[in-house]
Protein backbone atom coordinates (compact mmCIF):
# COMPACT_ATOMS: atom_id res chain seq x y z
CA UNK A 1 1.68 3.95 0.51
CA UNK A 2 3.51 7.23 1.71
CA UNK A 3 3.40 9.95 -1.47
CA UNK A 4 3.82 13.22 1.14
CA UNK A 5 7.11 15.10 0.48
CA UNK A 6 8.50 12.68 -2.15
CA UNK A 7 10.69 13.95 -5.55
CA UNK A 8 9.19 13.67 -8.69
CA UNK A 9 10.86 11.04 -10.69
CA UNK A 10 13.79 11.75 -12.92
CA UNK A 11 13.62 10.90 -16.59
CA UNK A 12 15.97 8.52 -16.87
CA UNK A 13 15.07 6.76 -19.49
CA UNK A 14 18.40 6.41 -21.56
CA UNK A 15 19.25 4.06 -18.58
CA UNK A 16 20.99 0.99 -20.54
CA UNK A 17 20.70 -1.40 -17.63
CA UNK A 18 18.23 -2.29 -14.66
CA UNK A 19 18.10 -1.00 -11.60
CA UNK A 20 18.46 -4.57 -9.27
CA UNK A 21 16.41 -3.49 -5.73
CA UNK A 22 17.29 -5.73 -2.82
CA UNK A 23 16.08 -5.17 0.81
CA UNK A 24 17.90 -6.29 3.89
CA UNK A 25 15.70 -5.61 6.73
CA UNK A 26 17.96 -6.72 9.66
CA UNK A 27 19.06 -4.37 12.24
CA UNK A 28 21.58 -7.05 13.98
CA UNK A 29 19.64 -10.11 14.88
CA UNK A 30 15.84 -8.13 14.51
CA UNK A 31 13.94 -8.03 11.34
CA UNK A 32 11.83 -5.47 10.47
CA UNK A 33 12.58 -3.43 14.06
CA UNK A 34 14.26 -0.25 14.54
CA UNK A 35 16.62 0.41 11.49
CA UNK A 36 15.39 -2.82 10.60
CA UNK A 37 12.10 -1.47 9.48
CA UNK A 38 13.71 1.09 7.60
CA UNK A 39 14.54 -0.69 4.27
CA UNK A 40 10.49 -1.99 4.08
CA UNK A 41 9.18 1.54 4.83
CA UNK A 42 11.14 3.44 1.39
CA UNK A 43 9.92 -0.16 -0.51
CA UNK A 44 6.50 0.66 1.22
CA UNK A 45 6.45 4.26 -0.15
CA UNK A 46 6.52 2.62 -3.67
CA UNK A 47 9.59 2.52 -4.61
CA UNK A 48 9.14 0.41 -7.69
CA UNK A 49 6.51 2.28 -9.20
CA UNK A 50 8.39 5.10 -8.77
CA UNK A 51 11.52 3.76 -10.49
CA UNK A 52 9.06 2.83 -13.02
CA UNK A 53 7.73 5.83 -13.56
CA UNK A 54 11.77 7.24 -13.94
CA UNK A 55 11.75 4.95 -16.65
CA UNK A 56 13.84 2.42 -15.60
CA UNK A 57 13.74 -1.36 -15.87
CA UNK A 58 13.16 -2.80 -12.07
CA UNK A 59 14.59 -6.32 -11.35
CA UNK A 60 13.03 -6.80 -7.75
CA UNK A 61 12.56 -6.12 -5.17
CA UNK A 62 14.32 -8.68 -3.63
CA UNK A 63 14.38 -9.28 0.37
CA UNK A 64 17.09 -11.12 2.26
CA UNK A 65 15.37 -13.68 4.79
CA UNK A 66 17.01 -16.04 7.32
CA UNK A 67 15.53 -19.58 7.22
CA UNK A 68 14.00 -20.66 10.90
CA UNK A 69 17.19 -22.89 10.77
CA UNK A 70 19.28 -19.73 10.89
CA UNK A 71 17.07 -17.64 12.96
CA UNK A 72 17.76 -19.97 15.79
CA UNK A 73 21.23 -19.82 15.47
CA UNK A 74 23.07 -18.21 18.41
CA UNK A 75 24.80 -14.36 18.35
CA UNK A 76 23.65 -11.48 16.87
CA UNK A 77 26.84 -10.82 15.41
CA UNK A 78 27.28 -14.22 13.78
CA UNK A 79 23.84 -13.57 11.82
CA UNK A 80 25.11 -10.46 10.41
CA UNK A 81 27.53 -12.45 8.71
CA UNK A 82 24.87 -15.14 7.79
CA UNK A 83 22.50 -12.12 6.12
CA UNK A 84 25.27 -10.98 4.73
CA UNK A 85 26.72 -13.92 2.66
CA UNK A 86 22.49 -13.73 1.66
CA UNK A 87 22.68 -10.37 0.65
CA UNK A 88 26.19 -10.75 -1.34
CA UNK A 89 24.52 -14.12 -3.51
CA UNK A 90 21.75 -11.34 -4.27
CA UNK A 91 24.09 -8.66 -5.25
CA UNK A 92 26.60 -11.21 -7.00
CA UNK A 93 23.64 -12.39 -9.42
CA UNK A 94 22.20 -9.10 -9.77
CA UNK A 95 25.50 -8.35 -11.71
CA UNK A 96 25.45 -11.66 -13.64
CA UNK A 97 22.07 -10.51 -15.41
CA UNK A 98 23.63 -6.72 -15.80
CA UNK A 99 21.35 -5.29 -13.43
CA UNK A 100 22.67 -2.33 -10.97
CA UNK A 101 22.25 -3.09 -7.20
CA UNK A 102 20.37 -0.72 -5.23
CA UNK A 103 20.26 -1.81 -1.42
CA UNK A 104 18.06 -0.71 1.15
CA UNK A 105 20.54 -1.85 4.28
CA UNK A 106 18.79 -1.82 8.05
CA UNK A 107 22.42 -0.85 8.89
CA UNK A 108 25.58 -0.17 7.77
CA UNK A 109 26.78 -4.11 8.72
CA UNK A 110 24.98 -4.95 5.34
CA UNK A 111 27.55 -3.18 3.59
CA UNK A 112 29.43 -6.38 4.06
CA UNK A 113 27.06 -7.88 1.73
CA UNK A 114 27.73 -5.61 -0.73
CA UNK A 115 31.31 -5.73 -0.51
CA UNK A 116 31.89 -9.74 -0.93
CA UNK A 117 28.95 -9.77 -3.59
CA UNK A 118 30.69 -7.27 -5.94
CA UNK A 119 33.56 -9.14 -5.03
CA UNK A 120 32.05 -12.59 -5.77
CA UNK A 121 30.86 -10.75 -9.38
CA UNK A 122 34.94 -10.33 -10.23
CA UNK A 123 35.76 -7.16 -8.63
CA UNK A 124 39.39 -8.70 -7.05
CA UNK A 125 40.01 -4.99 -6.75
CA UNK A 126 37.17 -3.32 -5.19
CA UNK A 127 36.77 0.74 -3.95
CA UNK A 128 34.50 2.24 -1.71
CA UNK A 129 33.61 5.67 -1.13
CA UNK A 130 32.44 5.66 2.55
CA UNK A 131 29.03 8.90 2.98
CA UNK A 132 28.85 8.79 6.91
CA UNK A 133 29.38 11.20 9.38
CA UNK A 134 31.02 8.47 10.98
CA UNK A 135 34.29 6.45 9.95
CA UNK A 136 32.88 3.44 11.85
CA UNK A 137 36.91 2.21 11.81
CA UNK A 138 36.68 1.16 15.42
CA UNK A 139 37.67 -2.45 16.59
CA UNK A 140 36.92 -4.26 19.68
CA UNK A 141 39.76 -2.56 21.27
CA UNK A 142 39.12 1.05 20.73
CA UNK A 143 35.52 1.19 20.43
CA UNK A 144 33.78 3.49 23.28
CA UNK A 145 30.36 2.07 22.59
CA UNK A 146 30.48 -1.85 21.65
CA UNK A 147 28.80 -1.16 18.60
CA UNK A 148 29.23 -3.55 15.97
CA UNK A 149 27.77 -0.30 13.68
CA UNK A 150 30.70 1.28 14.72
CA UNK A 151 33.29 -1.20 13.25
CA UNK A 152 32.39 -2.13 9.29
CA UNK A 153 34.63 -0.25 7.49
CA UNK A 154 37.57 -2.09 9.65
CA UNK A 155 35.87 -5.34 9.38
CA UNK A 156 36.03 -5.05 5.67
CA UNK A 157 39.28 -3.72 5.94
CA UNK A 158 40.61 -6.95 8.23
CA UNK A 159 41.55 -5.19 10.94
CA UNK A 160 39.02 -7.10 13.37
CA UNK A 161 36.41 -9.70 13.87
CA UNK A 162 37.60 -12.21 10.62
CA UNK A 163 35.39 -14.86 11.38
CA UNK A 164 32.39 -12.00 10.86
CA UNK A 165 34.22 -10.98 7.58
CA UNK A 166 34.76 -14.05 6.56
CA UNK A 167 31.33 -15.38 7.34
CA UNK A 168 29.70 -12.76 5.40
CA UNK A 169 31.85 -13.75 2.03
CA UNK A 170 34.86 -10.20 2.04
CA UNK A 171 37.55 -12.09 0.80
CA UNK A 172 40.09 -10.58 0.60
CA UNK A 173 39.98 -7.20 2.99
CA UNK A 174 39.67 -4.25 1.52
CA UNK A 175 42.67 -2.55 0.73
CA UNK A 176 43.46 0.47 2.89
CA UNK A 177 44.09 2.68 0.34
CA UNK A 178 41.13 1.69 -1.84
CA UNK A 179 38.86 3.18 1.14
CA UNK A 180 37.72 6.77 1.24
CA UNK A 181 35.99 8.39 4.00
CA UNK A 182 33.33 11.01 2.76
CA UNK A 183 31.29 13.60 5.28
CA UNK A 184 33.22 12.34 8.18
CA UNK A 185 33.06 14.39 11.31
CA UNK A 186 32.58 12.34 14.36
CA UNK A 187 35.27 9.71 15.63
CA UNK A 188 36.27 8.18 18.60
CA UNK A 189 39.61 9.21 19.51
CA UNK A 190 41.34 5.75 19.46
CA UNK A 191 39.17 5.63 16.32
CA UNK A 192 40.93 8.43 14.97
CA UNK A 193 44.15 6.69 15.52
CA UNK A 194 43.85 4.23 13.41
CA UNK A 195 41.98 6.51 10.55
CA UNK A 196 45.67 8.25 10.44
CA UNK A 197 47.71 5.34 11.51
CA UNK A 198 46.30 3.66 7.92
CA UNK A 199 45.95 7.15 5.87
CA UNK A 200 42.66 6.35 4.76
CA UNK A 201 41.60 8.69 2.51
CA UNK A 202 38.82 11.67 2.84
CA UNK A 203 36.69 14.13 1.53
CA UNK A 204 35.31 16.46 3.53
CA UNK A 205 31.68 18.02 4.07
CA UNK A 206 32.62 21.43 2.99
CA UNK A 207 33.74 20.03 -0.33
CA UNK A 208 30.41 17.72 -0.75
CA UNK A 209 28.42 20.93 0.09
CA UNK A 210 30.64 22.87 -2.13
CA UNK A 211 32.12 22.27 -5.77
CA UNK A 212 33.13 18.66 -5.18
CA UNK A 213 36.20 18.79 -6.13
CA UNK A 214 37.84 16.65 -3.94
CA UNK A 215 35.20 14.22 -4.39
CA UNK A 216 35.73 14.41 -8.02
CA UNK A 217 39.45 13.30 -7.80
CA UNK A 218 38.71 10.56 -5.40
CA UNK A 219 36.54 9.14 -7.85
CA UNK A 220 39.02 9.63 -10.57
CA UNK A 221 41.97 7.82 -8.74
CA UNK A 222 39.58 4.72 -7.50
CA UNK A 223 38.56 4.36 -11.11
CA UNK A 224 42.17 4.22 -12.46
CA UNK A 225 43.29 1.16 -9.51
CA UNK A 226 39.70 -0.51 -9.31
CA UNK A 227 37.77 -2.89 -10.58
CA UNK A 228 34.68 -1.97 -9.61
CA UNK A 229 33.56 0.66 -6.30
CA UNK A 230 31.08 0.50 -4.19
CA UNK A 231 28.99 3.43 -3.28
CA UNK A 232 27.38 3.32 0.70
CA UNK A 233 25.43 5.86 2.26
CA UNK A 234 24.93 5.89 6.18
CA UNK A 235 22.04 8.93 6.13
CA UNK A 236 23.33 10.34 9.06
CA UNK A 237 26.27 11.74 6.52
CA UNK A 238 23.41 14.36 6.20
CA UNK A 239 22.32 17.00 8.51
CA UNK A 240 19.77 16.36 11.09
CA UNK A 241 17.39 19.89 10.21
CA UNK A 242 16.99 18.17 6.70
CA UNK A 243 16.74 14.11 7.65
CA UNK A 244 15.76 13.98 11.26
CA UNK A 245 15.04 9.99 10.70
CA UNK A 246 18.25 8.61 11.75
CA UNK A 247 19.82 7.26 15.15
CA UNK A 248 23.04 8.92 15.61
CA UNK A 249 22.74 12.95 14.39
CA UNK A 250 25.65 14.98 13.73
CA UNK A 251 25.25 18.54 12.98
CA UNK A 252 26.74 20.15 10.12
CA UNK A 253 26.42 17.50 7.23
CA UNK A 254 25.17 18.32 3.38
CA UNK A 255 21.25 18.73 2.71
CA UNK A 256 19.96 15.64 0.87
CA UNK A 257 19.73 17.42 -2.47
CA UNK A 258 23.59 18.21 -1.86
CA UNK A 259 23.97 14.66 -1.40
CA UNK A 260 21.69 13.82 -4.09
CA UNK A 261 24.82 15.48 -6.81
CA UNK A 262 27.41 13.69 -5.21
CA UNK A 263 25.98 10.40 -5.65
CA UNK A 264 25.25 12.03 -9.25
CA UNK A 265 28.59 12.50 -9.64
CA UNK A 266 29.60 9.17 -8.09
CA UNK A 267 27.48 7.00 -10.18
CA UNK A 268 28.47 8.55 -13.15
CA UNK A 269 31.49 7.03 -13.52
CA UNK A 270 31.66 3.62 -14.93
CA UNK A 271 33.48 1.62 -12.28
CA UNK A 272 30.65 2.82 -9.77
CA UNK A 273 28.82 -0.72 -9.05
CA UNK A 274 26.49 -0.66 -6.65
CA UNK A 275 24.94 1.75 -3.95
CA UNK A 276 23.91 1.15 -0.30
CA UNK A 277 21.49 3.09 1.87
CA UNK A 278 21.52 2.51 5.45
CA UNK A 279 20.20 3.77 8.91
CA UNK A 280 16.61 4.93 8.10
CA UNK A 281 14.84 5.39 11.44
CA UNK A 282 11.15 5.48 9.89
CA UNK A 283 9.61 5.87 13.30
CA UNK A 284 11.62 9.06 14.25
CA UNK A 285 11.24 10.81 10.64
CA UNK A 286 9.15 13.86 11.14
CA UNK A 287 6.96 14.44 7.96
CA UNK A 288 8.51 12.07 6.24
CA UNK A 289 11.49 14.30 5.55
CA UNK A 290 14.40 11.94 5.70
CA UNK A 291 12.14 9.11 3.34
CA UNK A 292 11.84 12.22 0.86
CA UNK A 293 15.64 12.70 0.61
CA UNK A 294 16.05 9.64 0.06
CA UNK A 295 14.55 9.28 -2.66
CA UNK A 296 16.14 12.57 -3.53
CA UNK A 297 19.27 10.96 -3.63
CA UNK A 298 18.07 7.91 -5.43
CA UNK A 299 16.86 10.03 -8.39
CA UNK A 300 20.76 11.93 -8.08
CA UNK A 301 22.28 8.37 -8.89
CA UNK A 302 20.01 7.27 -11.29
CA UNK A 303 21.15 10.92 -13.51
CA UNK A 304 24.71 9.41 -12.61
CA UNK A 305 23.91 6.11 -14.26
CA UNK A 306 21.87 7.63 -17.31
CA UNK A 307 24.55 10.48 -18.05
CA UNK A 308 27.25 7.53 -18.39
């Protein structure tokens, strides 16, 4: 068990509901390799204990598995959509027994998952506020890379690839203006096209770093048109100095305990459902720095939840 550089837990024990802890340790088609090993290694640093120790009720951990059936299947694509539709019947009956879904995501495909099990819960109307440093709004067409990591948020939004979004249980697409962009500072310049040619919505790192304001109002307007919003956090939204255990750095982005009072401030409003943390690169995380903010940010949403 890791213990070097980790927060102290928050009390949180006015928390009136459990904090659900589901794994998905898929990076693609690969379990437990590359970003894939990043969901067991924050489990491995014991996170439980630690939520215990917070004072919260734990309901988990719970990992998503593909049967030997569906490990054979072929496409690494197609089995994100398979994981996923695992990872939404998780997150769906997490919310039936009032629990609060915490994901550890290899990548930020799972937020899929999360997506079409809030939906699947009764969210018709679902939000998401998007912590990347990335808008990952590319398509087929416009990506530079052929990354699939690159294209979730227009997956979701069913702009591309429906038999992925479909397979993985988003029904329907996310509404474009129910989508906001948050630490964004790196897109692809066809990318960028379509961020404007749909008006998705932003907040910027300066205001995440600063008083939030922005942040604060997106929040506000999602809650008023939602029925529930979904919180996901790609950790390269934060700056490389302070999390150096990630695959894709962009200079510039908040320190994890700035991040850590956004997601406070997220989580503390009631329509906030559900947070995702993807992208941990254990094996490039020098000193454990980037596992430490995580769980930095963890303890910022559960003083969200409790301060509801």
């Amino acid at each position: 068990m890791v213990t070097a550089n980790l927060p102290a837990p928050p009390r949180a024990d006015g928390l009136g509901l459990p904090i659900g802890v589901v794994a998905l340790p898929w990076n693609l088609d690969r379990r437990g390799q590359g970003l894939g090993s990043g969901p067991e290694a924050i489990l491995g640093a014991g996170l439980t204990g630690w939520l215990e120790a917070a004072g919260c009720r734990v309901d988990g951990p719970h990992l998503v598995e593909l049967s030997e059936d569906e490990r054979k299947q072929y496409g690494a694509w197609h089995k994100v959509g398979v994981h996923g539709a695992h990872l939404a019947e998780e997150v769906t009956a997490m919310q039936q027994r009032g629990a609060f879904p915490l994901a550890l995501l290899g990548d930020c495909n799972g937020s899929l998952g999360m997506i079409a099990g809030l939906q699947h819960a009764g969210a018709r109307r679902l939000g998401m506020v998007w912590f990347d440093a990335h808008a990952d709004f590319n398509t087929p067409e416009t990506t530079r890379s052929g990354m699939l990591g690159g294209m979730p948020v227009a997956v979701a939004a069913g702009l591309c690839l429906q038999r992925l979004r479909q397979g993985a249980g988003v029904e329907p697409p996310l509404a474009m203006g129910q989508i906001v962009l948050a630490g964004v500072r790196d897109t692809d310049p066809l990318e960028q096209e379509l961020v404007d040619e749909h008006q998705l919505a932003s907040v910027s790192t300066a205001d995440i770093k600063g008083d939030q304001r922005c942040l604060r109002e997106a929040m506000q307007r999602l809650s008023e048109e939602c029925d529930s919003i979904y919180i996901h956090i790609d950790l390269d939204v934060l700056d490389p100095v302070d999390a150096p255990g990630m695959n894709l750095p962009v200079a510039g982005g908040p320190t994890s305990d700035e991040l850590a009072v956004a997601i406070d401030l997220c989580l503390s409003f009631e329509k906030s459902a559900a947070l995702g943390i993807a992208s941990y690169n254990a094996p490039k995380d020098e000193d454990n720095r980037t596992l430490g903010g995580v769980y930095k940010v963890i303890a910022g949403g559960l003083r969200g939840l409790a301060g509801r």
